[in-house]
C-alpha atoms as a PDB file:
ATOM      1  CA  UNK A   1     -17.437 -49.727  40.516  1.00  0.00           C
ATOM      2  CA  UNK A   2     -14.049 -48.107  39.476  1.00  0.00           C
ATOM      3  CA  UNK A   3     -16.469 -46.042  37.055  1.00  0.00           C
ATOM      4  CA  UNK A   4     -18.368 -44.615  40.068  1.00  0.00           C
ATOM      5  CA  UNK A   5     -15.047 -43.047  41.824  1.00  0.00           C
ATOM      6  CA  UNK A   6     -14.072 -41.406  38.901  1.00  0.00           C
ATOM      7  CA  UNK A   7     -17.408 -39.630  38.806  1.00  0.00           C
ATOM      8  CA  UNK A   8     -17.580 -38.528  42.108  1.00  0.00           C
ATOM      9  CA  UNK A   9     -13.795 -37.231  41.532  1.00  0.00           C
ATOM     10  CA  UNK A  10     -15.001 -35.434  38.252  1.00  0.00           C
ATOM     11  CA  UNK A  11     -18.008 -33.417  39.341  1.00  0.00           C
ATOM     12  CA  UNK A  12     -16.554 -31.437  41.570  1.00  0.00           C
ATOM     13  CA  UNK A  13     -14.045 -30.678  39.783  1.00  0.00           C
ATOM     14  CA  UNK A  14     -15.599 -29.721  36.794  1.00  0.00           C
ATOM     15  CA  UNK A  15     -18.116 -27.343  39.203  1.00  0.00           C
ATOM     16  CA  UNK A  16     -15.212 -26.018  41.022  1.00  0.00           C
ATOM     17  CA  UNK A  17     -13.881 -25.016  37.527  1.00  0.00           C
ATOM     18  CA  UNK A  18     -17.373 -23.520  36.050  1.00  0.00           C
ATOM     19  CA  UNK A  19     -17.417 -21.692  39.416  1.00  0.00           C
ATOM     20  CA  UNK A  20     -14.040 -20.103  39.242  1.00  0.00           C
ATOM     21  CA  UNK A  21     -14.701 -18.771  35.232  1.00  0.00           C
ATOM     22  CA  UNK A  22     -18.348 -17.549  36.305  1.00  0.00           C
ATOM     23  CA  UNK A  23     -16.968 -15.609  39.602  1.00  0.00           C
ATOM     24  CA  UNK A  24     -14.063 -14.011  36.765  1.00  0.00           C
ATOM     25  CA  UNK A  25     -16.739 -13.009  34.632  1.00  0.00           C
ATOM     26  CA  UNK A  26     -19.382 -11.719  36.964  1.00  0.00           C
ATOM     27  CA  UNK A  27     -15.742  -9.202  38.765  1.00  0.00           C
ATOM     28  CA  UNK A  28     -14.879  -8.090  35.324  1.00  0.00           C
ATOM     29  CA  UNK A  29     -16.545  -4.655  35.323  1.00  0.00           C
ATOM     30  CA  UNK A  30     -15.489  -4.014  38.759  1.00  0.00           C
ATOM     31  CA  UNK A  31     -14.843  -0.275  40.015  1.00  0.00           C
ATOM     32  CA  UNK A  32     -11.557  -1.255  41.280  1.00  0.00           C
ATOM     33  CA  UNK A  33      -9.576  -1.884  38.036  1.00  0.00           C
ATOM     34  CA  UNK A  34     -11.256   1.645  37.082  1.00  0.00           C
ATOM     35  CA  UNK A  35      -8.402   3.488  35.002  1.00  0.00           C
ATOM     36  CA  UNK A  36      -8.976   7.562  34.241  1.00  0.00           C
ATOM     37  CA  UNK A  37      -8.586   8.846  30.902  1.00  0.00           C
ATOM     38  CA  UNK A  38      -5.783  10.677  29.975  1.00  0.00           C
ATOM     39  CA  UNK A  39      -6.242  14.128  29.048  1.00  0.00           C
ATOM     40  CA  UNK A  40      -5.190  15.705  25.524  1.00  0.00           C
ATOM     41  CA  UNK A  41      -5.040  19.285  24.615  1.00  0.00           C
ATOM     42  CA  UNK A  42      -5.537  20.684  21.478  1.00  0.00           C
ATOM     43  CA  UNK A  43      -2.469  21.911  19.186  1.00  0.00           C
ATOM     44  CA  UNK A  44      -2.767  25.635  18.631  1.00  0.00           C
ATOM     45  CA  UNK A  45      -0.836  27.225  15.198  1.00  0.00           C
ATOM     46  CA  UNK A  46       2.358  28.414  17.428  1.00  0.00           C
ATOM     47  CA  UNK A  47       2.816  24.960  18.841  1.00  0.00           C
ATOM     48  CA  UNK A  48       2.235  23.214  15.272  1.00  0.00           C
ATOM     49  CA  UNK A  49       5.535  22.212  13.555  1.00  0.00           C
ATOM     50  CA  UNK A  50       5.339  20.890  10.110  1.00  0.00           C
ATOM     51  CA  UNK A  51       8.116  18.578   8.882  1.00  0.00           C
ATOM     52  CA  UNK A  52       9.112  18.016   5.080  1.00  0.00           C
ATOM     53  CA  UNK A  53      11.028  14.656   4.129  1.00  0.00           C
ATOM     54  CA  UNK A  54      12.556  14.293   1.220  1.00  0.00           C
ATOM     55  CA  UNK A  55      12.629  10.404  -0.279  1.00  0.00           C
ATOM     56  CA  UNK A  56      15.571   9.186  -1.890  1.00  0.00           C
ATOM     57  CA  UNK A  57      14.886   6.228  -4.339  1.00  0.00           C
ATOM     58  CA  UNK A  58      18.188   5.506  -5.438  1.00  0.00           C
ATOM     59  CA  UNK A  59      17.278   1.720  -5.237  1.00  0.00           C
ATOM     60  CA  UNK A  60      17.033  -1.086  -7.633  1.00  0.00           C
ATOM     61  CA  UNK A  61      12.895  -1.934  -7.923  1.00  0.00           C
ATOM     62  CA  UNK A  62      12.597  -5.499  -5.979  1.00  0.00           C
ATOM     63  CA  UNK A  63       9.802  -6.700  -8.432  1.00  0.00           C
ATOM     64  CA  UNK A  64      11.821  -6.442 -11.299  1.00  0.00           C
ATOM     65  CA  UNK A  65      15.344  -8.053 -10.397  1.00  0.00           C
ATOM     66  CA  UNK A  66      14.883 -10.134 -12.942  1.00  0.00           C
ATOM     67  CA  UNK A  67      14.280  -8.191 -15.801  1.00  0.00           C
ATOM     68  CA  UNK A  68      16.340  -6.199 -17.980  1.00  0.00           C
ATOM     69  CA  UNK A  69      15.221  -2.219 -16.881  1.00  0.00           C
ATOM     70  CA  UNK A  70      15.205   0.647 -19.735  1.00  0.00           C
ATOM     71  CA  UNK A  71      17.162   2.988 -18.641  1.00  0.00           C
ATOM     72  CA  UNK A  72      15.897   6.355 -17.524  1.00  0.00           C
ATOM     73  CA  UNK A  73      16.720   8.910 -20.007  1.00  0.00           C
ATOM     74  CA  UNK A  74      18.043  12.325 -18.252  1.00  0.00           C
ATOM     75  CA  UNK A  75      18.655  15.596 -19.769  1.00  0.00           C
ATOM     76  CA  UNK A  76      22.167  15.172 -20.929  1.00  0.00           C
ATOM     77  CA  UNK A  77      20.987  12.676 -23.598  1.00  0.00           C
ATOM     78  CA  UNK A  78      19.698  15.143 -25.787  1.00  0.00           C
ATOM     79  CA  UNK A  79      21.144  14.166 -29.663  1.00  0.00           C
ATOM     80  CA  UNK A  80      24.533  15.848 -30.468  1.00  0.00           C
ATOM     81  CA  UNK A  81      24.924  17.963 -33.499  1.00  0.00           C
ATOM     82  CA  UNK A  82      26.765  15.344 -35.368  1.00  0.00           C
ATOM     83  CA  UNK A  83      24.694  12.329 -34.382  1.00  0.00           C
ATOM     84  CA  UNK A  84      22.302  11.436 -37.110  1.00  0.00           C
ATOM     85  CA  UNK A  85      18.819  10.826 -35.587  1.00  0.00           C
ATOM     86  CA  UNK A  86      16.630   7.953 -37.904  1.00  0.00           C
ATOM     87  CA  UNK A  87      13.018   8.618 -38.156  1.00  0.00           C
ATOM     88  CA  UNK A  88      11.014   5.449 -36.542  1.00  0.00           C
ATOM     89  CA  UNK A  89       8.491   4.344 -39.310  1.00  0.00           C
ATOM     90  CA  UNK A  90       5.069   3.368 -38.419  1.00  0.00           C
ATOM     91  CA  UNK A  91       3.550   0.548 -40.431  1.00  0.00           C
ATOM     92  CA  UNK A  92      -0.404   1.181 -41.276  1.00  0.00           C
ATOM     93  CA  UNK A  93      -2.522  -1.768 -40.500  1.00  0.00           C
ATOM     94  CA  UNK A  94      -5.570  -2.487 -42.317  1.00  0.00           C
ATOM     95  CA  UNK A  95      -8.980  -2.814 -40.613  1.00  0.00           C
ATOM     96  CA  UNK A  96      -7.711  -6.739 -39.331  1.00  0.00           C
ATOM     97  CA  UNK A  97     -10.512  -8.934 -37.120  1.00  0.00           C
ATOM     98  CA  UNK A  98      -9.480 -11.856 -35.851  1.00  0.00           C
ATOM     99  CA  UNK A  99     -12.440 -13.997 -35.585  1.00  0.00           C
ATOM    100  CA  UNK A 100     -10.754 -17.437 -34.514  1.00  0.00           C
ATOM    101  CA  UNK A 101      -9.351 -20.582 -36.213  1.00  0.00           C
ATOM    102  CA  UNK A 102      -9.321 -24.152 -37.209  1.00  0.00           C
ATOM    103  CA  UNK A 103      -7.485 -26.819 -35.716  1.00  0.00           C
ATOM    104  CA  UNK A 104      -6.744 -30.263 -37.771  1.00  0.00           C
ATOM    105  CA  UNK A 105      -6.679 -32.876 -35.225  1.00  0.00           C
ATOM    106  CA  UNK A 106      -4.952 -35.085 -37.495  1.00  0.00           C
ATOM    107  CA  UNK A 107      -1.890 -32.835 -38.108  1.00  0.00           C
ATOM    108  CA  UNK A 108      -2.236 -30.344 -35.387  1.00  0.00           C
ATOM    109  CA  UNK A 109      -2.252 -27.822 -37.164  1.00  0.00           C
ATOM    110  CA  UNK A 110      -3.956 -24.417 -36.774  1.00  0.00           C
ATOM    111  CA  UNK A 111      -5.943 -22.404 -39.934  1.00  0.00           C
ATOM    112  CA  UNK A 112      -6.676 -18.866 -38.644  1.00  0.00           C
ATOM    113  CA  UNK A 113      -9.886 -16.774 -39.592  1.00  0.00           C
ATOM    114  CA  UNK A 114      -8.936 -13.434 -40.297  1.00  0.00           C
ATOM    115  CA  UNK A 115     -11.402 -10.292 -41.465  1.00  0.00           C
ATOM    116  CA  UNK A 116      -8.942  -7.800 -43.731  1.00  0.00           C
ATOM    117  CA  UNK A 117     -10.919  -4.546 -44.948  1.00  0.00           C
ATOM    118  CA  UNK A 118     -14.097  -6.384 -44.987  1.00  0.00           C
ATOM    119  CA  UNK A 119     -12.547  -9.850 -46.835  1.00  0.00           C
ATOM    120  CA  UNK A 120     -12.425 -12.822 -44.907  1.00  0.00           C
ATOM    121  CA  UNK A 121      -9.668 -15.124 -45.161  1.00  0.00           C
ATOM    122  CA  UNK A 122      -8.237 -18.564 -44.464  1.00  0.00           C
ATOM    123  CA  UNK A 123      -4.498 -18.249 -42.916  1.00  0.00           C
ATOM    124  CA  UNK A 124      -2.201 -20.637 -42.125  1.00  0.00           C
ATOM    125  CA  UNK A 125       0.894 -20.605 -40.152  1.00  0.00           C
ATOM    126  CA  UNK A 126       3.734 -19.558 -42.364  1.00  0.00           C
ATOM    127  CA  UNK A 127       1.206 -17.719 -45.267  1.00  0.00           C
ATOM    128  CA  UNK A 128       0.892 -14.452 -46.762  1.00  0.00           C
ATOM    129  CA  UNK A 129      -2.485 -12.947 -46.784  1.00  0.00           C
ATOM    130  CA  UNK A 130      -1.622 -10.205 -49.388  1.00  0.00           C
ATOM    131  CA  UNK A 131       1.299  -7.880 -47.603  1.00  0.00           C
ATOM    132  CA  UNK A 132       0.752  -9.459 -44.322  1.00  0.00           C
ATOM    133  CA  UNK A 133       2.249 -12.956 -42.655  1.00  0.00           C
ATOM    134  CA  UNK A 134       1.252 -15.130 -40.262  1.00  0.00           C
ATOM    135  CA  UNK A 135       3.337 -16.042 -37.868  1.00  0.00           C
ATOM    136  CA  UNK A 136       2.115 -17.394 -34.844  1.00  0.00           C
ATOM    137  CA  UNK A 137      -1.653 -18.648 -34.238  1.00  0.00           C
ATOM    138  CA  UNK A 138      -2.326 -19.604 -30.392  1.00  0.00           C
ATOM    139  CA  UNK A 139      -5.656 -20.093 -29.025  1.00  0.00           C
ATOM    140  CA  UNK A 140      -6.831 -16.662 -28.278  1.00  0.00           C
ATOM    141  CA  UNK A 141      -4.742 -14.326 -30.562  1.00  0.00           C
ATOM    142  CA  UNK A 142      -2.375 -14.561 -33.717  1.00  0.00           C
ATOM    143  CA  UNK A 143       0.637 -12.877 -34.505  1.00  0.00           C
ATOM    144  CA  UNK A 144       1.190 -10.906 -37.919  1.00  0.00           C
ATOM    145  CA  UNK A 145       4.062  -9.405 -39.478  1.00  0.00           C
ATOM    146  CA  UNK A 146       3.731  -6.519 -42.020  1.00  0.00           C
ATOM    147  CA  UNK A 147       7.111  -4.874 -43.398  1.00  0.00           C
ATOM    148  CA  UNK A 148       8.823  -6.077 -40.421  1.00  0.00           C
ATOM    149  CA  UNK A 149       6.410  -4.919 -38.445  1.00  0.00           C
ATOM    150  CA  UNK A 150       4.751  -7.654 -35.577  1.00  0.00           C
ATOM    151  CA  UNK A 151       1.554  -7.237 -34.015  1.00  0.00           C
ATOM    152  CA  UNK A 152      -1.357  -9.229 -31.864  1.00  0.00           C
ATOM    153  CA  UNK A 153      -4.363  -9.272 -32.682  1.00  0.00           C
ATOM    154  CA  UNK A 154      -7.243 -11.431 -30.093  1.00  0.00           C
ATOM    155  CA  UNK A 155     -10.460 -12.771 -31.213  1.00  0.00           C
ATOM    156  CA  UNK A 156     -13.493 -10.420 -31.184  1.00  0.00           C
ATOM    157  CA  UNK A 157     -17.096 -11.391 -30.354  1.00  0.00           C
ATOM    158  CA  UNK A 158     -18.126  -9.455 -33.982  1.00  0.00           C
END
């Protein structure tokens, strides 16, 4: 029975709300609420000003706060006369394919397969393959070292 008093409480008052969201719906594209669109005119070329803005980016970069920046060399560091300028020296490498490597589960360590000039070779971490040492073999790349010179090389798919 108390179920039955509840229900005739409910129904009308879920009707009465259906009927007030259906009545809202069914006025929204009244005339009354009409609103007139505001008129623009065109810019001629007398009335057309052109601004220029000049940016000033005297500010650290916020991406790099934490690294150490280069700085930004400007036209006043030009070498003097009696500064004595050292010519950088490039280091040839040879024709060098790194085709993967070998781990030993047992002593975790890592052989590297290397292609030199058309040779293939066996490295391990700390050897010299010829003029060239291995320094560091990770799971995609290794690093060499040839007269003080360190590269990376990745594996290829050759």
């Amino acid at each position: 029975m108390k179920n039955k008093k509840l229900l005739y409480f409910l129904v009308p008052a879920v009707l009465l709300i259906w009927g007030v969201v259906g009545y809202r719906l069914m006025n929204l594209n009244s005339d009354d609420d009409y609103i007139e669109p505001i008129r623009v005119s065109a810019i001629t070329g007398d009335q057309e000003q052109k601004k220029e803005y000049q940016l000033i980016l005297n500010y650290p970069d916020p991406f790099l706060k934490g690294l150490k920046q280069a700085p930004v060399p400007s036209n006043n560091d030009q070498p003097k006369q009696n500064q004595i300028v050292t010519p950088v020296v490039t280091v040839q490498w040879e024709s060098i394919v790194y085709t993967g490597f070998i781990q030993n589960s047992k002593r975790g360590s890592r052989i590297g397969l290397l292609e030199i000039n058309g040779t293939k070779h066996l490295a391990e971490l700390g050897s010299q393959v010829g003029n060239i040492a291995v320094k560091k073999i990770v799971k995609d790349s290794i690093l060499l070292e040839k007269q003080g010179s360190q590269k990376w090389f990745r594996i290829s798919d050759k």
